[in-house]
N, C-alpha and C. Protein backbone atom coordinates (compact mmCIF):
# COMPACT_ATOMS: atom_id res chain seq x y z
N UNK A 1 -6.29 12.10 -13.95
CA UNK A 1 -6.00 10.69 -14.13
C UNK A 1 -7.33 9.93 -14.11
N UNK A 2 -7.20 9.41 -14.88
CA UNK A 2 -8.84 8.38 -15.31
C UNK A 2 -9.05 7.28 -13.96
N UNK A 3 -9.87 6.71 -13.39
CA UNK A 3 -10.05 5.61 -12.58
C UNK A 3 -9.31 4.53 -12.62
N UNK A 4 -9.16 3.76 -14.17
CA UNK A 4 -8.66 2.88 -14.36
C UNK A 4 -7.04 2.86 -13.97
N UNK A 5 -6.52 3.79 -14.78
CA UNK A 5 -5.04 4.61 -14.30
C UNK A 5 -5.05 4.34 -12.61
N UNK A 6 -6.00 5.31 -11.86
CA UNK A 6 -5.76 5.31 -10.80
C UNK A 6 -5.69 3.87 -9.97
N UNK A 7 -6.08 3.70 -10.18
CA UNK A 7 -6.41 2.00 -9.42
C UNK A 7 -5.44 1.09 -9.97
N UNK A 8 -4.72 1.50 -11.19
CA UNK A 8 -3.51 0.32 -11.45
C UNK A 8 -2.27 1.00 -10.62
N UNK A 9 -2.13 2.73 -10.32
CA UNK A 9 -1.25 2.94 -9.73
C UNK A 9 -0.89 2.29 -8.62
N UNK A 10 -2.40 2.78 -7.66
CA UNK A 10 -2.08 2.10 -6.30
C UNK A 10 -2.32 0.83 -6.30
N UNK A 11 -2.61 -0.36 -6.71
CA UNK A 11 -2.55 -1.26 -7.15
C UNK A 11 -0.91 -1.45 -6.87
N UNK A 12 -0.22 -1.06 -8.46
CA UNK A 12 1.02 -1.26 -8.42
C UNK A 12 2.53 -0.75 -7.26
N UNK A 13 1.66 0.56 -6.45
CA UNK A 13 2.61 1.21 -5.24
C UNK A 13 2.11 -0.51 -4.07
N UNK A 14 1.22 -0.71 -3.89
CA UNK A 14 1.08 -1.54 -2.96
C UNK A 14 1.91 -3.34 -3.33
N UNK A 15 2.09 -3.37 -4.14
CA UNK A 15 2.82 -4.38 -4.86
C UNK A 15 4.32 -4.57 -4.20
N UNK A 16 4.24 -3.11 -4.94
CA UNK A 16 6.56 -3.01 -4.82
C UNK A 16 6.29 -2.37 -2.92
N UNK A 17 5.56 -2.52 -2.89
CA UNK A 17 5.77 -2.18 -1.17
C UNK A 17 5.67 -3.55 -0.22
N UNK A 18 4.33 -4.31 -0.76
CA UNK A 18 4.57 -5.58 -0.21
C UNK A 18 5.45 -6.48 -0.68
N UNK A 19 6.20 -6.50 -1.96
CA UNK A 19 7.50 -7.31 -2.65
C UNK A 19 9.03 -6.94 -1.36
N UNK A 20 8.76 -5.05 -1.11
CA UNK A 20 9.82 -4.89 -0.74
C UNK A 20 10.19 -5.35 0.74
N UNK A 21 9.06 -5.54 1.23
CA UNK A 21 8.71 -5.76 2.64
C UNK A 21 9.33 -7.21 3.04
N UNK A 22 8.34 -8.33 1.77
CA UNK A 22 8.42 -9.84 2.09
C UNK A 22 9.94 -10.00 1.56
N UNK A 23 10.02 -9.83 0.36
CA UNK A 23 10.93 -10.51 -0.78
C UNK A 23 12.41 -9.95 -0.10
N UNK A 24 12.64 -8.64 0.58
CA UNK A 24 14.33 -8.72 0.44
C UNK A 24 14.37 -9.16 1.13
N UNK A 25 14.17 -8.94 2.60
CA UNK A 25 14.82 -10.19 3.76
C UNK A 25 15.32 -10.91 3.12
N UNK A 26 14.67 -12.31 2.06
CA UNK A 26 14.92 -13.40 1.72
C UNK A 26 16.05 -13.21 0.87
N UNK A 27 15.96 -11.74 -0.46
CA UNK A 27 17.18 -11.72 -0.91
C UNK A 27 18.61 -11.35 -0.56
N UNK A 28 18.07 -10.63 0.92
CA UNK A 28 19.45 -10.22 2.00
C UNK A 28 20.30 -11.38 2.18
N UNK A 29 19.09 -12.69 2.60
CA UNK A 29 19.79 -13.57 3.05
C UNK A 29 20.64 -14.74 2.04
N UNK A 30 20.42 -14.85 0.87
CA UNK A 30 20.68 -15.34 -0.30
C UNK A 30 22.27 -14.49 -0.95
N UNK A 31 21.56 -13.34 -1.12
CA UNK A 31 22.97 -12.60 -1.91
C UNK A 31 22.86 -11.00 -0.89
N UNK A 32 24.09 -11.13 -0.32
CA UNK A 32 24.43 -10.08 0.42
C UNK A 32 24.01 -8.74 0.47
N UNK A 33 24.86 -8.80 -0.86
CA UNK A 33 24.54 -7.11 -1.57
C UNK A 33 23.08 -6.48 -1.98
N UNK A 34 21.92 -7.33 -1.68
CA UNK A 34 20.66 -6.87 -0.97
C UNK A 34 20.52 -5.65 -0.08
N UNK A 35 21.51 -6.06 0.79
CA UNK A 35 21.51 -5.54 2.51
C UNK A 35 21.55 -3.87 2.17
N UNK A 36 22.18 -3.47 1.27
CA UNK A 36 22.22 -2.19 0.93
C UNK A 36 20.85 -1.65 1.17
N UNK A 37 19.66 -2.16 0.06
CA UNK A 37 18.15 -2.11 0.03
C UNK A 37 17.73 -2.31 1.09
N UNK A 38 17.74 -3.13 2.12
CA UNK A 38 16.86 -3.52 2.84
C UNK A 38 16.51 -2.39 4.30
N UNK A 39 17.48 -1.36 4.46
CA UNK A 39 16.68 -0.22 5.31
C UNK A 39 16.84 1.02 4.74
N UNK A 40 15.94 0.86 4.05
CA UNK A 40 15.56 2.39 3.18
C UNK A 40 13.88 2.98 3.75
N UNK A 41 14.11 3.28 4.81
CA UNK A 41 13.01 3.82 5.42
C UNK A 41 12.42 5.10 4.21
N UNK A 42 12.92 5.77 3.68
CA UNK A 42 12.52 6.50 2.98
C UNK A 42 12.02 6.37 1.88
N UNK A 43 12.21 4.72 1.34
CA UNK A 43 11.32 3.87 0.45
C UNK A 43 9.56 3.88 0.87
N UNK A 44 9.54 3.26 1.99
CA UNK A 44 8.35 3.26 2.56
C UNK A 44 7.49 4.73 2.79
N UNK A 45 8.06 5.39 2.76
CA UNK A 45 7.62 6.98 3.51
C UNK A 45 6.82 7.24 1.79
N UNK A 46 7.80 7.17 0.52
CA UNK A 46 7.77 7.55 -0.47
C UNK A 46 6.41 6.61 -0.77
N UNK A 47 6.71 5.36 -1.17
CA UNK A 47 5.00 4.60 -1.42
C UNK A 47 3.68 5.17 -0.87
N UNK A 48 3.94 5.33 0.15
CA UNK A 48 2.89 5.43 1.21
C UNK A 48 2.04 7.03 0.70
N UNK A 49 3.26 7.84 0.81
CA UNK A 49 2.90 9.34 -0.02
C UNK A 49 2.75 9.16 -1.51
N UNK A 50 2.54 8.02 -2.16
CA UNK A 50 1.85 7.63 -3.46
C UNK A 50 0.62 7.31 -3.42
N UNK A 51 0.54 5.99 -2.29
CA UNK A 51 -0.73 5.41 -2.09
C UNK A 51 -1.23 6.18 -1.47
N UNK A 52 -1.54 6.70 -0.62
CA UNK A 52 -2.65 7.59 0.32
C UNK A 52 -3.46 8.89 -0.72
N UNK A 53 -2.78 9.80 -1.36
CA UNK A 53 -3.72 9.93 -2.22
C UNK A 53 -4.54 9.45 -3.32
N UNK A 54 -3.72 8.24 -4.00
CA UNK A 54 -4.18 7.68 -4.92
C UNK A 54 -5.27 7.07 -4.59
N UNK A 55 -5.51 6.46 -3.52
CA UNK A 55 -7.00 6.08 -2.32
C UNK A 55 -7.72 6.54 -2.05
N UNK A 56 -7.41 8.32 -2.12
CA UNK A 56 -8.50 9.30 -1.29
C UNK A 56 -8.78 9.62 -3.36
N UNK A 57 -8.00 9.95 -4.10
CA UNK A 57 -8.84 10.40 -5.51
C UNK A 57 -9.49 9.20 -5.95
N UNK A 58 -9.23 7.73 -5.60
CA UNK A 58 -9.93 6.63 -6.48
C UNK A 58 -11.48 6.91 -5.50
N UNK A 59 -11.21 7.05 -4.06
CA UNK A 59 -12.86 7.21 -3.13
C UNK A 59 -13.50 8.29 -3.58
N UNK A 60 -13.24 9.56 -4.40
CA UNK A 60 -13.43 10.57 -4.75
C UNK A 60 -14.25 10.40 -6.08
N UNK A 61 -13.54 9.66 -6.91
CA UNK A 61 -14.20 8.90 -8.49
C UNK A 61 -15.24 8.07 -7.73
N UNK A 62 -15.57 7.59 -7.53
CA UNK A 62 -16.32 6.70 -6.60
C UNK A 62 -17.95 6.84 -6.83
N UNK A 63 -18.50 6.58 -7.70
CA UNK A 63 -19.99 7.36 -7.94
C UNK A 63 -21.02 6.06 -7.05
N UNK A 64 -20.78 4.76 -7.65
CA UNK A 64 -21.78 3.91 -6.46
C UNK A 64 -21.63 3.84 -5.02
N UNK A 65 -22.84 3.69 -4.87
CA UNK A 65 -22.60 4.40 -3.06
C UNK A 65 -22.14 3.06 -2.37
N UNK A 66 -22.98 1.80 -3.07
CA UNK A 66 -22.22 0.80 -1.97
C UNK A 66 -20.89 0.40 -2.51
N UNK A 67 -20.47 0.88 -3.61
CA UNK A 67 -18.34 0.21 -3.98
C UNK A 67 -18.08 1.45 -2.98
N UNK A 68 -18.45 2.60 -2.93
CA UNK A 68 -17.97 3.75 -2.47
C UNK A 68 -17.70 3.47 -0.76
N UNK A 69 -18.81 2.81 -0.31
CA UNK A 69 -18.77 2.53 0.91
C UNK A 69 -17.98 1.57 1.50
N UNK A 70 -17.63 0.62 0.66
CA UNK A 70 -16.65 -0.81 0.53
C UNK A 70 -15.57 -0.36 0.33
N UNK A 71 -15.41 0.15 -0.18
CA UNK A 71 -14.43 0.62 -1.03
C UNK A 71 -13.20 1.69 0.17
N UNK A 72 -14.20 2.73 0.54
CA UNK A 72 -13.43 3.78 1.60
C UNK A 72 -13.35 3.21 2.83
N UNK A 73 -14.16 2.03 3.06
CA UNK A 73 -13.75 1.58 4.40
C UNK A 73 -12.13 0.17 4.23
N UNK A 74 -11.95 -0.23 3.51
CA UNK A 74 -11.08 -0.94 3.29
C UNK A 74 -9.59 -0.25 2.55
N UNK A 75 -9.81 0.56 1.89
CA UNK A 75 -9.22 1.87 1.44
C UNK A 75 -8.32 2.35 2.80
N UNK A 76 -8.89 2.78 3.60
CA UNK A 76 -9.05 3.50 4.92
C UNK A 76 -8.31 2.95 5.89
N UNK A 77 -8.64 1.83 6.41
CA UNK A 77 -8.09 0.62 6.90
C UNK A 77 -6.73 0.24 6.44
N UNK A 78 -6.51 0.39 5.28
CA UNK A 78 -5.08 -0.29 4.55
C UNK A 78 -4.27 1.05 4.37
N UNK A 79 -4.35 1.99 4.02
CA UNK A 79 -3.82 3.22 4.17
C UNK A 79 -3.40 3.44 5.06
N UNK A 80 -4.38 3.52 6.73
CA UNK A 80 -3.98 3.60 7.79
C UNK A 80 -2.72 2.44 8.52
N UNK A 81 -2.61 1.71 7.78
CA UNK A 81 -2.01 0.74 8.15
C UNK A 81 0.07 0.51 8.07
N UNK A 82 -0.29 1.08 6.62
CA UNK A 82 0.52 1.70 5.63
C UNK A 82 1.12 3.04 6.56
N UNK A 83 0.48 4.45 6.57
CA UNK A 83 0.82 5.04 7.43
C UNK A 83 1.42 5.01 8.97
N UNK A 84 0.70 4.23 9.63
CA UNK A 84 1.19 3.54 10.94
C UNK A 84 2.82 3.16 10.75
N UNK A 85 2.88 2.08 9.88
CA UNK A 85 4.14 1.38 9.76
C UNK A 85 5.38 2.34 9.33
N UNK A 86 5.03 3.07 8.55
CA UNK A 86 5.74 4.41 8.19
C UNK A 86 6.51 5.15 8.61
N UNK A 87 5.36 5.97 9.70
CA UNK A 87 5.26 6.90 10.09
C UNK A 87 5.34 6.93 11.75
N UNK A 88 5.50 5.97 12.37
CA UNK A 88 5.63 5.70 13.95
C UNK A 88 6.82 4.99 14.44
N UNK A 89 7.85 5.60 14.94
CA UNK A 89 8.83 5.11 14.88
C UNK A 89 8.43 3.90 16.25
N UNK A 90 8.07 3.87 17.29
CA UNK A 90 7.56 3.01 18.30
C UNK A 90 6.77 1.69 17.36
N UNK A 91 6.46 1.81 16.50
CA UNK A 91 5.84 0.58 16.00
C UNK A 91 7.00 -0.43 14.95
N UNK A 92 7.77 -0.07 14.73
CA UNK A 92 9.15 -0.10 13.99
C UNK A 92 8.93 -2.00 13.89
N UNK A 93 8.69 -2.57 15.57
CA UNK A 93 8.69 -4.00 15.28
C UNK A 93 7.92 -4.98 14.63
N UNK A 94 6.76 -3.89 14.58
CA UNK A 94 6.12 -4.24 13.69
C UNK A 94 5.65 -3.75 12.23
N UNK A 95 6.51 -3.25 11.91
CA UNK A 95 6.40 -2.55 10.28
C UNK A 95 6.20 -3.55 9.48
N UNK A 96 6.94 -4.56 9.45
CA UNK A 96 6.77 -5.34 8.33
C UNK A 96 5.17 -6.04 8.25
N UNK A 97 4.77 -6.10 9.42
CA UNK A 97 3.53 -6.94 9.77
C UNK A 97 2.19 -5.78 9.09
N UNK A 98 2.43 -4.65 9.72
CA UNK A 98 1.52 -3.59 9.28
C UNK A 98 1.48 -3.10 7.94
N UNK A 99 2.73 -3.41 7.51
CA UNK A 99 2.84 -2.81 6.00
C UNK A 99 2.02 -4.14 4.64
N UNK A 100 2.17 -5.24 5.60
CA UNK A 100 2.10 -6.28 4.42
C UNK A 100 0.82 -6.21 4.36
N UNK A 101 0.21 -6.52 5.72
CA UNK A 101 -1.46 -5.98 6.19
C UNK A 101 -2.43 -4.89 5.26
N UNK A 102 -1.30 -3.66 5.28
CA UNK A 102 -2.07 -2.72 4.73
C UNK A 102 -1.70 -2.91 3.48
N UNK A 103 -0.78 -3.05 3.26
CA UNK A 103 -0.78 -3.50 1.29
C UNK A 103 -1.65 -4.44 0.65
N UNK A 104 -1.56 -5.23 1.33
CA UNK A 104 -2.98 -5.97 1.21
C UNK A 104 -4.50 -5.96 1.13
N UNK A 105 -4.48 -5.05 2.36
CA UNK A 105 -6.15 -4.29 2.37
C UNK A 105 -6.50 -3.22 1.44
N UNK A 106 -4.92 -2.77 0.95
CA UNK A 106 -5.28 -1.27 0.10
C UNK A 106 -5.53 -1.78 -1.59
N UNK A 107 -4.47 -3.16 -1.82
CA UNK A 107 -5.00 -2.91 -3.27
C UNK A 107 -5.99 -3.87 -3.41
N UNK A 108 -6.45 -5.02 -2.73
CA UNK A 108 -7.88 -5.85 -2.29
C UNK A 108 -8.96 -4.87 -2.49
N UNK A 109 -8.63 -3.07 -2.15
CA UNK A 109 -9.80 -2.41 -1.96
C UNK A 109 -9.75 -1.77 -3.16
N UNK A 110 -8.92 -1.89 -3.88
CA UNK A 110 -8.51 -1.15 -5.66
C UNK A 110 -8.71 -2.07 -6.55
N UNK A 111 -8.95 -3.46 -5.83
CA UNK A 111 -9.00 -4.51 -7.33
C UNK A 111 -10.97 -4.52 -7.08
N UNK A 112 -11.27 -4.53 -5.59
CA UNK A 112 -12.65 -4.41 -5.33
C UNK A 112 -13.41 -3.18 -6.31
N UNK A 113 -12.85 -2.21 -6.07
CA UNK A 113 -13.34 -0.71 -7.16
C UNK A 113 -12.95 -1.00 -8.44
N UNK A 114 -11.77 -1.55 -8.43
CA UNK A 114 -11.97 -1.34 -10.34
C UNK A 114 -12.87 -2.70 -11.29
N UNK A 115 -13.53 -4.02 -10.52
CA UNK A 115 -14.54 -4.96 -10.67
C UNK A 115 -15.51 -4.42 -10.79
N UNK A 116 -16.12 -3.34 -10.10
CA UNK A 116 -17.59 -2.78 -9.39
C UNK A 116 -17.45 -1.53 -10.44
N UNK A 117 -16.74 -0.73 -11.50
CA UNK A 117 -16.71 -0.10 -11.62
C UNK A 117 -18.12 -0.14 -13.19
């Protein structure tokens, strides 16, 4: 997969992860039949196992040392963040907070690499 590719993927996994995070609540509360969507823990598990490699092959393409360095530390940070919310059932109260966080830091760090590229 070419750079560009890569960086619109996770780009786009961090999108429908922070849409799914903010946006249903609001459509739970509007039109019911939302509510179906809104605990699909295995939604999140699935993004997350999109984005996390797509982060480690875009740091991998990575030839300038300082995007590379910018890049894997914010990468890193938002991944981990992503994972946390995921993957820890004790943090559960805060999933939504960690997920929006790291969706944020992860494709901030994919729109940062594909500018610098």
């Amino acid at each position: 997969m070419n750079s560009t590719r890569l960086d619109i993927v996770a780009i786009t996994s961090s999108s429908v992860c922070l849409f799914h995070c903010l946006a249903l609540p609001v459509l739970t509360s509007v039109i019911p039949m939302f509510s179906a969507f809104s605990d699909t823990e295995w939604l999140h598990k699935a993004l997350v196992l999109i984005a996390a490699p797509s982060a480690f092959f875009a740091f991998l393409q990575t030839h300038k040392a300082e995007t590379r360095k910018i890049f894997g530390v914010f990468a890193l940070l938002g991944t981990l963040s992503l994972i946390v919310a995921a993957f820890i059932p004790a943090l559960h109260e805060s999933e939504v907070l960690l997920t929006t966080l790291g969706a944020i830091t992860l494709a901030g760090a994919h729109l940062f690499r594909w500018q610098n590229h």
